[in-house]
N, C-alpha and C. Protein backbone atom coordinates (compact mmCIF):
# COMPACT_ATOMS: atom_id res chain seq x y z
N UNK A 1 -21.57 -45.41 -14.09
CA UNK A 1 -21.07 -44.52 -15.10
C UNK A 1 -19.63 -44.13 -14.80
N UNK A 2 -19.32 -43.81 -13.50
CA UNK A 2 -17.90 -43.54 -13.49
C UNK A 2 -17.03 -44.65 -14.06
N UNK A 3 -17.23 -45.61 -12.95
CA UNK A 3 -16.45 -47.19 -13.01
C UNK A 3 -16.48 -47.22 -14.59
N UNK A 4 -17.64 -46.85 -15.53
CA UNK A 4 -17.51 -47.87 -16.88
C UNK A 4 -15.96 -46.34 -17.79
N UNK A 5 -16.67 -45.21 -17.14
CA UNK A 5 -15.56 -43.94 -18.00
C UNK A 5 -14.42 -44.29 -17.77
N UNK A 6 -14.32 -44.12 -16.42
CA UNK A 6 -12.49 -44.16 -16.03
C UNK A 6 -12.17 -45.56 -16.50
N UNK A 7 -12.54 -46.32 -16.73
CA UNK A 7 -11.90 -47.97 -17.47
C UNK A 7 -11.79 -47.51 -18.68
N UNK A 8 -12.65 -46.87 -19.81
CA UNK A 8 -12.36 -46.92 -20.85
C UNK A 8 -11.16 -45.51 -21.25
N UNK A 9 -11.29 -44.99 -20.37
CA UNK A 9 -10.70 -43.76 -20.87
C UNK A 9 -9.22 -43.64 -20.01
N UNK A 10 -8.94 -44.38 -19.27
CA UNK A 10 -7.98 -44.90 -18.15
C UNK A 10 -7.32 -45.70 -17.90
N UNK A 11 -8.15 -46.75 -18.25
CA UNK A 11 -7.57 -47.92 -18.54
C UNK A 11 -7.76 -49.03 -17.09
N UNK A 12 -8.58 -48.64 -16.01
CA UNK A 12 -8.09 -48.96 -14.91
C UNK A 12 -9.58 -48.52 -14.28
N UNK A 13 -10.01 -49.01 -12.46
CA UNK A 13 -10.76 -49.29 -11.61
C UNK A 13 -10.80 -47.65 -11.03
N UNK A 14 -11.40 -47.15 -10.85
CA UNK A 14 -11.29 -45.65 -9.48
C UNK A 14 -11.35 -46.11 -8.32
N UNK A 15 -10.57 -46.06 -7.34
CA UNK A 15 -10.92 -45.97 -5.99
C UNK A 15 -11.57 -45.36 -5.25
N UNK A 16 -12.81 -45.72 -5.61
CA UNK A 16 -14.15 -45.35 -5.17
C UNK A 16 -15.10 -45.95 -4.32
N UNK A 17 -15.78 -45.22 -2.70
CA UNK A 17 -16.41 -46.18 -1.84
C UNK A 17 -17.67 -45.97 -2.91
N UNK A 18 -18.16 -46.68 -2.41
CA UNK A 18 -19.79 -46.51 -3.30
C UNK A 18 -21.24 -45.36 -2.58
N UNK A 19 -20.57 -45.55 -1.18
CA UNK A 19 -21.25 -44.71 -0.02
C UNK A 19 -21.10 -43.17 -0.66
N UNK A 20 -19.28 -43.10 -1.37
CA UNK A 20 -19.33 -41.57 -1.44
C UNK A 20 -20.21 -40.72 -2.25
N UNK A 21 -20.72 -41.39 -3.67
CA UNK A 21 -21.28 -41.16 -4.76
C UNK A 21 -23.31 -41.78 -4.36
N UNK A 22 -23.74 -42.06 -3.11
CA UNK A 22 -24.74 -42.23 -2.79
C UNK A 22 -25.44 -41.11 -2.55
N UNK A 23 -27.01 -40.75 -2.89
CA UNK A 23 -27.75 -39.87 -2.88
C UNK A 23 -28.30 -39.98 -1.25
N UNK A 24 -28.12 -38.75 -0.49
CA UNK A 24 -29.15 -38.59 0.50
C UNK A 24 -30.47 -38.13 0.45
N UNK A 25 -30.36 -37.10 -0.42
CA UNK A 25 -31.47 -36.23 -0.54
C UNK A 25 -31.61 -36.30 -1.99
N UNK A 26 -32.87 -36.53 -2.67
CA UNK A 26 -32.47 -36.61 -3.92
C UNK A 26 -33.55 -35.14 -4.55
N UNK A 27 -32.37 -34.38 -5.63
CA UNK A 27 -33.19 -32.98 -5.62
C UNK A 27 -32.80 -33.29 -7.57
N UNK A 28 -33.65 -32.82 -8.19
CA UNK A 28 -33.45 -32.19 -9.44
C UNK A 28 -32.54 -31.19 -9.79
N UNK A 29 -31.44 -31.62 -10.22
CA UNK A 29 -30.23 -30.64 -10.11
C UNK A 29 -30.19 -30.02 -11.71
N UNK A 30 -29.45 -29.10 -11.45
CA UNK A 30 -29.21 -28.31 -13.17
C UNK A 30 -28.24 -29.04 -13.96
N UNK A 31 -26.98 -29.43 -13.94
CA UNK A 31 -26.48 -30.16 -14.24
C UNK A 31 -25.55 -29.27 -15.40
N UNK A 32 -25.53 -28.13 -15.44
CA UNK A 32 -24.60 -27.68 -15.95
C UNK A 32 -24.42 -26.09 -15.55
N UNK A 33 -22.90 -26.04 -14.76
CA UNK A 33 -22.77 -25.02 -13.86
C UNK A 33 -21.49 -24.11 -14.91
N UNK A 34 -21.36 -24.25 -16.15
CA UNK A 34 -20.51 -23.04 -16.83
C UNK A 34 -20.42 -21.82 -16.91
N UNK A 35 -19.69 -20.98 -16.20
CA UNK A 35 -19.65 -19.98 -16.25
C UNK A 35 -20.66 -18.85 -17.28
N UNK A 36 -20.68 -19.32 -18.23
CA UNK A 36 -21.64 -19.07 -19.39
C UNK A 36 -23.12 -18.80 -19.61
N UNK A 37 -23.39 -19.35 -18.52
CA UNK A 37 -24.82 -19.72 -17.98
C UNK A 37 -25.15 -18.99 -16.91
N UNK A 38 -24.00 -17.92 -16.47
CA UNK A 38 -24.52 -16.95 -15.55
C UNK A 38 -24.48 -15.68 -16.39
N UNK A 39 -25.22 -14.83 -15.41
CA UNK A 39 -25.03 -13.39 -15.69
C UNK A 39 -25.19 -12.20 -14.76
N UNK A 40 -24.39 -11.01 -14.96
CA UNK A 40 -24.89 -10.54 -13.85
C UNK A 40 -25.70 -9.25 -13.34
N UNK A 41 -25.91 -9.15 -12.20
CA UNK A 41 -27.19 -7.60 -12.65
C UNK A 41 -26.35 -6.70 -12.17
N UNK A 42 -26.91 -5.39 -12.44
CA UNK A 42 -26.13 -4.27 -12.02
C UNK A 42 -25.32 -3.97 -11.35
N UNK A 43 -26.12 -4.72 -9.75
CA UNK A 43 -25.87 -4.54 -8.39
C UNK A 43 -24.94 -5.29 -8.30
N UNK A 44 -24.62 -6.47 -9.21
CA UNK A 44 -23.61 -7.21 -8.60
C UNK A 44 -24.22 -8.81 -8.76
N UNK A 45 -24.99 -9.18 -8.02
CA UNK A 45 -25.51 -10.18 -7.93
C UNK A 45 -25.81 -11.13 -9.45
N UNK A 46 -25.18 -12.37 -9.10
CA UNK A 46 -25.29 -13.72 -10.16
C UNK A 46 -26.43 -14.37 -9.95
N UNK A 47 -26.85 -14.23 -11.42
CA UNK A 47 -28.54 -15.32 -11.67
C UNK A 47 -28.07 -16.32 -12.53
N UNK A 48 -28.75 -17.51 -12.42
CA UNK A 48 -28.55 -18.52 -13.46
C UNK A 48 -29.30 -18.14 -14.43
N UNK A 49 -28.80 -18.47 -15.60
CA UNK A 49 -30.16 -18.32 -16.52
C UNK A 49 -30.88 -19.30 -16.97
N UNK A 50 -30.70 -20.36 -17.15
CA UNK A 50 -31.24 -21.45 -17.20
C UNK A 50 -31.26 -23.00 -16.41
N UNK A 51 -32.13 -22.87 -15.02
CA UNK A 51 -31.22 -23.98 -14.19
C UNK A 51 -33.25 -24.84 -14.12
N UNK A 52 -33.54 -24.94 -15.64
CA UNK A 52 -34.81 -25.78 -15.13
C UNK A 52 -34.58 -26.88 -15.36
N UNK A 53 -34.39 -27.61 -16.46
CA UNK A 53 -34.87 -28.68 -17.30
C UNK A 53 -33.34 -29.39 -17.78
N UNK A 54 -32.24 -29.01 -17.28
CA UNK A 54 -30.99 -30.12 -17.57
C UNK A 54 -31.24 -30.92 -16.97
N UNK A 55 -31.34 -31.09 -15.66
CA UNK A 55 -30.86 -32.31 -15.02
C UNK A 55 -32.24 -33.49 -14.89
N UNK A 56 -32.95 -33.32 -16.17
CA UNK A 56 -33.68 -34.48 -16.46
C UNK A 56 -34.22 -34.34 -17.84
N UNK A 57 -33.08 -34.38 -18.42
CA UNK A 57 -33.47 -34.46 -19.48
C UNK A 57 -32.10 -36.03 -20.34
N UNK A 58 -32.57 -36.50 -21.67
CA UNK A 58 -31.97 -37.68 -21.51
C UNK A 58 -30.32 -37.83 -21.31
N UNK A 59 -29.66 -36.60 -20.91
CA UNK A 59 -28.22 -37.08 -20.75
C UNK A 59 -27.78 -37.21 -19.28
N UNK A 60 -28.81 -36.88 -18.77
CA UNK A 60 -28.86 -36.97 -16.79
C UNK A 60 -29.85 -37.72 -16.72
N UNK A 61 -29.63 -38.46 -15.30
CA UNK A 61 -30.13 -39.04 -14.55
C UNK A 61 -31.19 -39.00 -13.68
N UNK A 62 -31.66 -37.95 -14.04
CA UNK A 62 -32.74 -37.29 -13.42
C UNK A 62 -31.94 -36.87 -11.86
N UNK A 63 -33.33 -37.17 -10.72
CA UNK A 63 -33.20 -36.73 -9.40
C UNK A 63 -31.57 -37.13 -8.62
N UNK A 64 -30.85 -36.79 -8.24
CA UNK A 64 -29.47 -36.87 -7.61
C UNK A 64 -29.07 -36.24 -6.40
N UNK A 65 -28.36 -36.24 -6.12
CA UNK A 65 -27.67 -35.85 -4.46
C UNK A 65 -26.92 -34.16 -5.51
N UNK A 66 -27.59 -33.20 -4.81
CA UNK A 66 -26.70 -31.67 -5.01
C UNK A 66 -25.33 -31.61 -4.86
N UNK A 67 -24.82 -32.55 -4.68
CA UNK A 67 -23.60 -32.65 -5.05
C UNK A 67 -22.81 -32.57 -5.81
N UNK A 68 -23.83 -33.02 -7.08
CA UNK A 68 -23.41 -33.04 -8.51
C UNK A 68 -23.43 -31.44 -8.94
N UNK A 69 -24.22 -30.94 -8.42
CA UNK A 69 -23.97 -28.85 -8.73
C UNK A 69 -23.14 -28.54 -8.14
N UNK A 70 -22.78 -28.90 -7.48
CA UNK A 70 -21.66 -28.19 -6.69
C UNK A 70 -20.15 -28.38 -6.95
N UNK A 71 -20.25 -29.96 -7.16
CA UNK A 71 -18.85 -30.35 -7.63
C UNK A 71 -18.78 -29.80 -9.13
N UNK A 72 -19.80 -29.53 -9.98
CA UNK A 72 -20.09 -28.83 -10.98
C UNK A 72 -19.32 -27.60 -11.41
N UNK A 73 -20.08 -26.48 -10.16
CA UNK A 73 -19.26 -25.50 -9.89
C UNK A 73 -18.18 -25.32 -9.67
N UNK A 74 -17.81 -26.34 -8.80
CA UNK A 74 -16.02 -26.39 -8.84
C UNK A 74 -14.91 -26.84 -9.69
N UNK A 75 -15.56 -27.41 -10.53
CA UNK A 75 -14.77 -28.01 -11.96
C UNK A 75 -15.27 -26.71 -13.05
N UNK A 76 -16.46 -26.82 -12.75
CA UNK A 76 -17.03 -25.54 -14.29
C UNK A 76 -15.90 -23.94 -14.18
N UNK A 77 -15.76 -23.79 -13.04
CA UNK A 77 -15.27 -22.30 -12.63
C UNK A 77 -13.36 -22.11 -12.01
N UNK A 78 -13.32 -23.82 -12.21
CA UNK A 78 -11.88 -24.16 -11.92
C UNK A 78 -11.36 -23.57 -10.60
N UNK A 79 -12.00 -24.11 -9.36
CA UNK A 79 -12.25 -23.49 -8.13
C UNK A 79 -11.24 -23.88 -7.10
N UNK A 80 -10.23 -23.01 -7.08
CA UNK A 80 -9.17 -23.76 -5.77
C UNK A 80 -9.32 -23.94 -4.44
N UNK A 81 -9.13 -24.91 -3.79
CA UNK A 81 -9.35 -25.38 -2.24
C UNK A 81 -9.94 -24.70 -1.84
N UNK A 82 -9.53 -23.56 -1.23
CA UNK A 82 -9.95 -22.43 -0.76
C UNK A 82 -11.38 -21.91 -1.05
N UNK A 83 -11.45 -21.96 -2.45
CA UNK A 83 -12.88 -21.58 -3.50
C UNK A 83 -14.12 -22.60 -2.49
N UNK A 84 -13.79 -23.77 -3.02
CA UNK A 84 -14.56 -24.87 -2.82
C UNK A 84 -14.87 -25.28 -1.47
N UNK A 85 -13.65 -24.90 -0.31
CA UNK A 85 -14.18 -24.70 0.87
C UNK A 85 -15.46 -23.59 1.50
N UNK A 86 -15.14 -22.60 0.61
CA UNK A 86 -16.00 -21.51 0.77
C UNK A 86 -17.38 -21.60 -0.02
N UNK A 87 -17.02 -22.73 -0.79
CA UNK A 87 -18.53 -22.52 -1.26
C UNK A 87 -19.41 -23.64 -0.53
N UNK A 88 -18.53 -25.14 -0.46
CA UNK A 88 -19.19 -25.72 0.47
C UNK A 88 -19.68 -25.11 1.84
N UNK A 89 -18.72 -24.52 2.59
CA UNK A 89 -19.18 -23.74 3.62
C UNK A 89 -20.07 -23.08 3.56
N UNK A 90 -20.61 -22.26 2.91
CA UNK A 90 -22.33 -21.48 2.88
C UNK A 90 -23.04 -22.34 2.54
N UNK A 91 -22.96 -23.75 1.48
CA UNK A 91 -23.92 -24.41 1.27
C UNK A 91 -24.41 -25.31 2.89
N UNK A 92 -23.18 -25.53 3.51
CA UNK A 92 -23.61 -26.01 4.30
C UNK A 92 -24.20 -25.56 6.11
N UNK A 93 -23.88 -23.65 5.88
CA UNK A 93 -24.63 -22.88 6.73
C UNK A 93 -26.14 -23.13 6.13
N UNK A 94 -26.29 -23.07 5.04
CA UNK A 94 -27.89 -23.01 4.68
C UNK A 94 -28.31 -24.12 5.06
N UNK A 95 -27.60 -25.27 4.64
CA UNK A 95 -28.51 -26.70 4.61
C UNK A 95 -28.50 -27.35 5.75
N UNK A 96 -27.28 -26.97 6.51
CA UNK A 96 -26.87 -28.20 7.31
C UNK A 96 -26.62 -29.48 6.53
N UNK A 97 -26.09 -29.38 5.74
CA UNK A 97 -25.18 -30.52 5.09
C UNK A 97 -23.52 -30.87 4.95
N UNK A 98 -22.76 -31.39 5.12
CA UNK A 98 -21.62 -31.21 4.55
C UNK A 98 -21.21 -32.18 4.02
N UNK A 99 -20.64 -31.70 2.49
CA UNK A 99 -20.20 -32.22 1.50
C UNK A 99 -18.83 -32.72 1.31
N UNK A 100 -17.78 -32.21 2.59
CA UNK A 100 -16.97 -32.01 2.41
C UNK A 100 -15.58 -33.29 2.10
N UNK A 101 -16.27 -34.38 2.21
CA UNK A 101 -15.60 -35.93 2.61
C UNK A 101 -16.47 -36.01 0.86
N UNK A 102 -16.78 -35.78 0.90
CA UNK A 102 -17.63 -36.40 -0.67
C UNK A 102 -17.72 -35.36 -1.66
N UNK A 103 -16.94 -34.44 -1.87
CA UNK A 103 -17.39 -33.71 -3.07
C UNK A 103 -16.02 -33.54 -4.05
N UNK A 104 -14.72 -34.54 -3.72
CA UNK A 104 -13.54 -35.21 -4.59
C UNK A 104 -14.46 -36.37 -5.62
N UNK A 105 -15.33 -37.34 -4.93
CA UNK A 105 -15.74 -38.26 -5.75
C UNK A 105 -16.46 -38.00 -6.76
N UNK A 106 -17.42 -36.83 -6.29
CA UNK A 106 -18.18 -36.40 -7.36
C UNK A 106 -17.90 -35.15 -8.30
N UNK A 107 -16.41 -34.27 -7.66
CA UNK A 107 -15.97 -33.57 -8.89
C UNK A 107 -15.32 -34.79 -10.04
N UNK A 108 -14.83 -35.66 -9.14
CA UNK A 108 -14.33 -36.74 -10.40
C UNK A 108 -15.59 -37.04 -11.13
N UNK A 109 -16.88 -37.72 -10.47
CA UNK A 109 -18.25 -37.77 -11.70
C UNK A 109 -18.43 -37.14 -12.55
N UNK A 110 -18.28 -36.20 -12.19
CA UNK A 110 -18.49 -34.47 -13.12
C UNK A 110 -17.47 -34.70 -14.34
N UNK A 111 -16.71 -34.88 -14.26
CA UNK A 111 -15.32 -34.80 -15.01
C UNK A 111 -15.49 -35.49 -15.97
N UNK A 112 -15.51 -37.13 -15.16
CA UNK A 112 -15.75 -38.23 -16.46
C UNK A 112 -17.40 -38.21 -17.33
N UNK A 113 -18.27 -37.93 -16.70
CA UNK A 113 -19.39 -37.74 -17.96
C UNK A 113 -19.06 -37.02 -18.44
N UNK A 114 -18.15 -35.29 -17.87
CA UNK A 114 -18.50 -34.69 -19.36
C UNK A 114 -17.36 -34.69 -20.44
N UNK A 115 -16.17 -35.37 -19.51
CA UNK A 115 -15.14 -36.18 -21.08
C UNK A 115 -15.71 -36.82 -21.91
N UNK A 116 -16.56 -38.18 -21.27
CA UNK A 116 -17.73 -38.51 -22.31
C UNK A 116 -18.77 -37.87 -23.24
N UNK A 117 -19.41 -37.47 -22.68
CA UNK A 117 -20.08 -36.59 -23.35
C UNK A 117 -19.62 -35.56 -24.62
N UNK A 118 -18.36 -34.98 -24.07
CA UNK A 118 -17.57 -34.11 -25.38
C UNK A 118 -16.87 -34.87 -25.95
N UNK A 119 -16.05 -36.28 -25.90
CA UNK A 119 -15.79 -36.94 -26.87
C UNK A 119 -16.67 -37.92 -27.61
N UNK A 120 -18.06 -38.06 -27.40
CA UNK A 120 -18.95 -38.34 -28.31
C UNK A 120 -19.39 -37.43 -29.16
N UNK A 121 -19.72 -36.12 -28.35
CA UNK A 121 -19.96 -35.29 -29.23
C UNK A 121 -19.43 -34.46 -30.27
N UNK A 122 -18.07 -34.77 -30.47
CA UNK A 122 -16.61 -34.72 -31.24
C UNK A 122 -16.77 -35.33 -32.17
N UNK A 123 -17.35 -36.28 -32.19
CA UNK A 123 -17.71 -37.62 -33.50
C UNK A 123 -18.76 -37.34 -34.41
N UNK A 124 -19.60 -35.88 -33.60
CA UNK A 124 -20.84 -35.84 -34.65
C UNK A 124 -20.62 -34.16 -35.44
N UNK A 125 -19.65 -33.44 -34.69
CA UNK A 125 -19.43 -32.00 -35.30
C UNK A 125 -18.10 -31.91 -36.00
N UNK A 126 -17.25 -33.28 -36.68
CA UNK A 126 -16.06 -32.74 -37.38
C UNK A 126 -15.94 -31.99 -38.30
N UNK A 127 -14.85 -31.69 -38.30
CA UNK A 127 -14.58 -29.96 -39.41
C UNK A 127 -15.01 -28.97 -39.01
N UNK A 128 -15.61 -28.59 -37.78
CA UNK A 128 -16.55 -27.52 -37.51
C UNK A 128 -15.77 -26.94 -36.56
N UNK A 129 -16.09 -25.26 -35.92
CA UNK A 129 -15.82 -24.59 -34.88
C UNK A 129 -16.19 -25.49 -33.55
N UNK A 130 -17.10 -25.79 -33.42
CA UNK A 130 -17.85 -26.79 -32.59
C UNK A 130 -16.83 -27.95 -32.01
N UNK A 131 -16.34 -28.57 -32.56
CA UNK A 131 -15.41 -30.13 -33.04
C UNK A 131 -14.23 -29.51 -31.60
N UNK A 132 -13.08 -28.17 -32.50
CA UNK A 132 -12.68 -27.99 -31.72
C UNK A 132 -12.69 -26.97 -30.26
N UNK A 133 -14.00 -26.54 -30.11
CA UNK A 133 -14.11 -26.30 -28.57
C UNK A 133 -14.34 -27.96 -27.73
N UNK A 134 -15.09 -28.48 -28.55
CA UNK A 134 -15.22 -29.98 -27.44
C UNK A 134 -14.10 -30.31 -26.96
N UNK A 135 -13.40 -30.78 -28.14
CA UNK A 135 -11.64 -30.80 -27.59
C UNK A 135 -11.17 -30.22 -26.70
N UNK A 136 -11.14 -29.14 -26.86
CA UNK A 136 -10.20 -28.44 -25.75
C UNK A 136 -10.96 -28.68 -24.43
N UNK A 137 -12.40 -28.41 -24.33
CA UNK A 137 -13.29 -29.32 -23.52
C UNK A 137 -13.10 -30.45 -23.36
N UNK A 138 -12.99 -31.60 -23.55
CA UNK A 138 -12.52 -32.63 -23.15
C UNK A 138 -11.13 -33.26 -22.75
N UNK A 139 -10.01 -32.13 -23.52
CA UNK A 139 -8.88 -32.38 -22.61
C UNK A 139 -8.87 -31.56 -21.26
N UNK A 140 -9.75 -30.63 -21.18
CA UNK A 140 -9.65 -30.13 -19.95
C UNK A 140 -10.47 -30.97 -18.68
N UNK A 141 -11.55 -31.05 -19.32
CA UNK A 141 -12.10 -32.34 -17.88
C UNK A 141 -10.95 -33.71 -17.65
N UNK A 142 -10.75 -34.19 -18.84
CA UNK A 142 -9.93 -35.69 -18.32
C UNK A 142 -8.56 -35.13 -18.16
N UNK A 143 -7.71 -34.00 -18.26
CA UNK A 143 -6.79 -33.53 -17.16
C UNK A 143 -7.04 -33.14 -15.84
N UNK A 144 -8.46 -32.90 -15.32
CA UNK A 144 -8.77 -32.37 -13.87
C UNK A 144 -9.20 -33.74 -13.61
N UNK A 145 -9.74 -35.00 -14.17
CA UNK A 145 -10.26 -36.19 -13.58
C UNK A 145 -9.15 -36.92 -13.54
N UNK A 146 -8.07 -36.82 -14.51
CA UNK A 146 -6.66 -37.71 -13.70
C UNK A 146 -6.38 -36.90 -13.02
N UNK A 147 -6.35 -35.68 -12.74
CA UNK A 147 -5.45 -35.38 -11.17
C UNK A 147 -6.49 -35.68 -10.15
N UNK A 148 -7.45 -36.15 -10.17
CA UNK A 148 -8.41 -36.35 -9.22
C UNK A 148 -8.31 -37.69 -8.85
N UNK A 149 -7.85 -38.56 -9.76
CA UNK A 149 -7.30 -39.86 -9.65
C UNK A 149 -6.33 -40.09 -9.21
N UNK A 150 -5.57 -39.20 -9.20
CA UNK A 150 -4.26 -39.44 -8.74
C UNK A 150 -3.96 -38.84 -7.55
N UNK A 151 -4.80 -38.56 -6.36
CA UNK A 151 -4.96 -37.87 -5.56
C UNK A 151 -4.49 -38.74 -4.49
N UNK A 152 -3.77 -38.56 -3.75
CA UNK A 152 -3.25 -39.63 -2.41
C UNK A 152 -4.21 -40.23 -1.42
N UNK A 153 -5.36 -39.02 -1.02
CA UNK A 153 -5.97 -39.82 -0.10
C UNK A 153 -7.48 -38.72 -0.23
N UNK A 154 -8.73 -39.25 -0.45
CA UNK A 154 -10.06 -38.42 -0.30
C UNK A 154 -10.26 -37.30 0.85
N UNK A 155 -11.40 -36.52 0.29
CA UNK A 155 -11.53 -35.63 1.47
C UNK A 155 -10.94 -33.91 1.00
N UNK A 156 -12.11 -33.11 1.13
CA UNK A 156 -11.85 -31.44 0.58
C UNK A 156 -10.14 -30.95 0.76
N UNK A 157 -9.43 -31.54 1.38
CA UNK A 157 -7.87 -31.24 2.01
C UNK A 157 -7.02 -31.26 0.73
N UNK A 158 -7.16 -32.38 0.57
CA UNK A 158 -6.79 -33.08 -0.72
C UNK A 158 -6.48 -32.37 -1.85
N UNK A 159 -7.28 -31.16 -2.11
CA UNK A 159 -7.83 -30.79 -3.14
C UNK A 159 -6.80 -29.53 -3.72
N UNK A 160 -5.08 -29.33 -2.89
CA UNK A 160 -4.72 -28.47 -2.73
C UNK A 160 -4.16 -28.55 -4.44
């Protein structure tokens, strides 16, 4: 899916290992981390409100590497270095995982499905309020997936 986006929408190959975008653990992810989709309680504290049934349903892939939420979060919430270090960092006090060599490849995944995704779905709401939020939605992912392309060398550093 990347390889086929970034060709059509790019014009060109991603420099992509295949290792980076490989599942270790494969978990049922939510698959859509928009700000929008949280809320918060009194105290402070953020709940999702709906994190059951996206990430298998027919526009995902079902089971995936949590990577894809996370790099999610960091594209959905427009998360600078700093952000994304810090969030990988607790994910990876909890899990013992680190994401941190691999979560450039898959904010780029993130990016190009959902350019796809909102410029298909552009084709079915014209004339509508709808039409142009996709737009502005879709120039905003494929401006964060070419600078993600155009990135000198992989790896959370990178990400300045």
């Amino acid at each position: 899916m990347v390889h086929f986006n970034v060709q059509q929408e790019f014009g060109h190959e991603p420099k992509l290992q295949p290792e980076q975008l490989s599942t270790i653990d494969s978990v049922l992810v939510d698959g859509r981390m928009q700000p929008y989709e949280w809320i918060m309680s009194r105290s402070g504290e953020l709940f999702k409100t709906d994190a059951i049934s996206h990430g298998d349903n027919h526009f995902f892939p079902g089971p995936c590497d949590i990577a894809w939420d996370l790099a999610g979060t960091a594209v959905e919430w427009n998360l600078n270095r700093e952000a994304i270090e810090f969030l990988l960092g607790q994910f990876g006090k909890f899990s013992g995982i680190d994401l941190s060599q691999r979560i450039q490849d898959y904010m780029l995944a993130y990016c190009v499905f959902r350019l796809g995704f909102c410029k298909m779905a552009t084709s079915a709401t014209s004339d509508s309020e709808e039409e142009a939020r996709l737009n502005l939605s879709y120039m905003r992912y494929r401006g964060r997936a070419e600078r993600l392309l155009n990135l000198p060398h992989r790896g959370i550093e990178a990400l300045d």
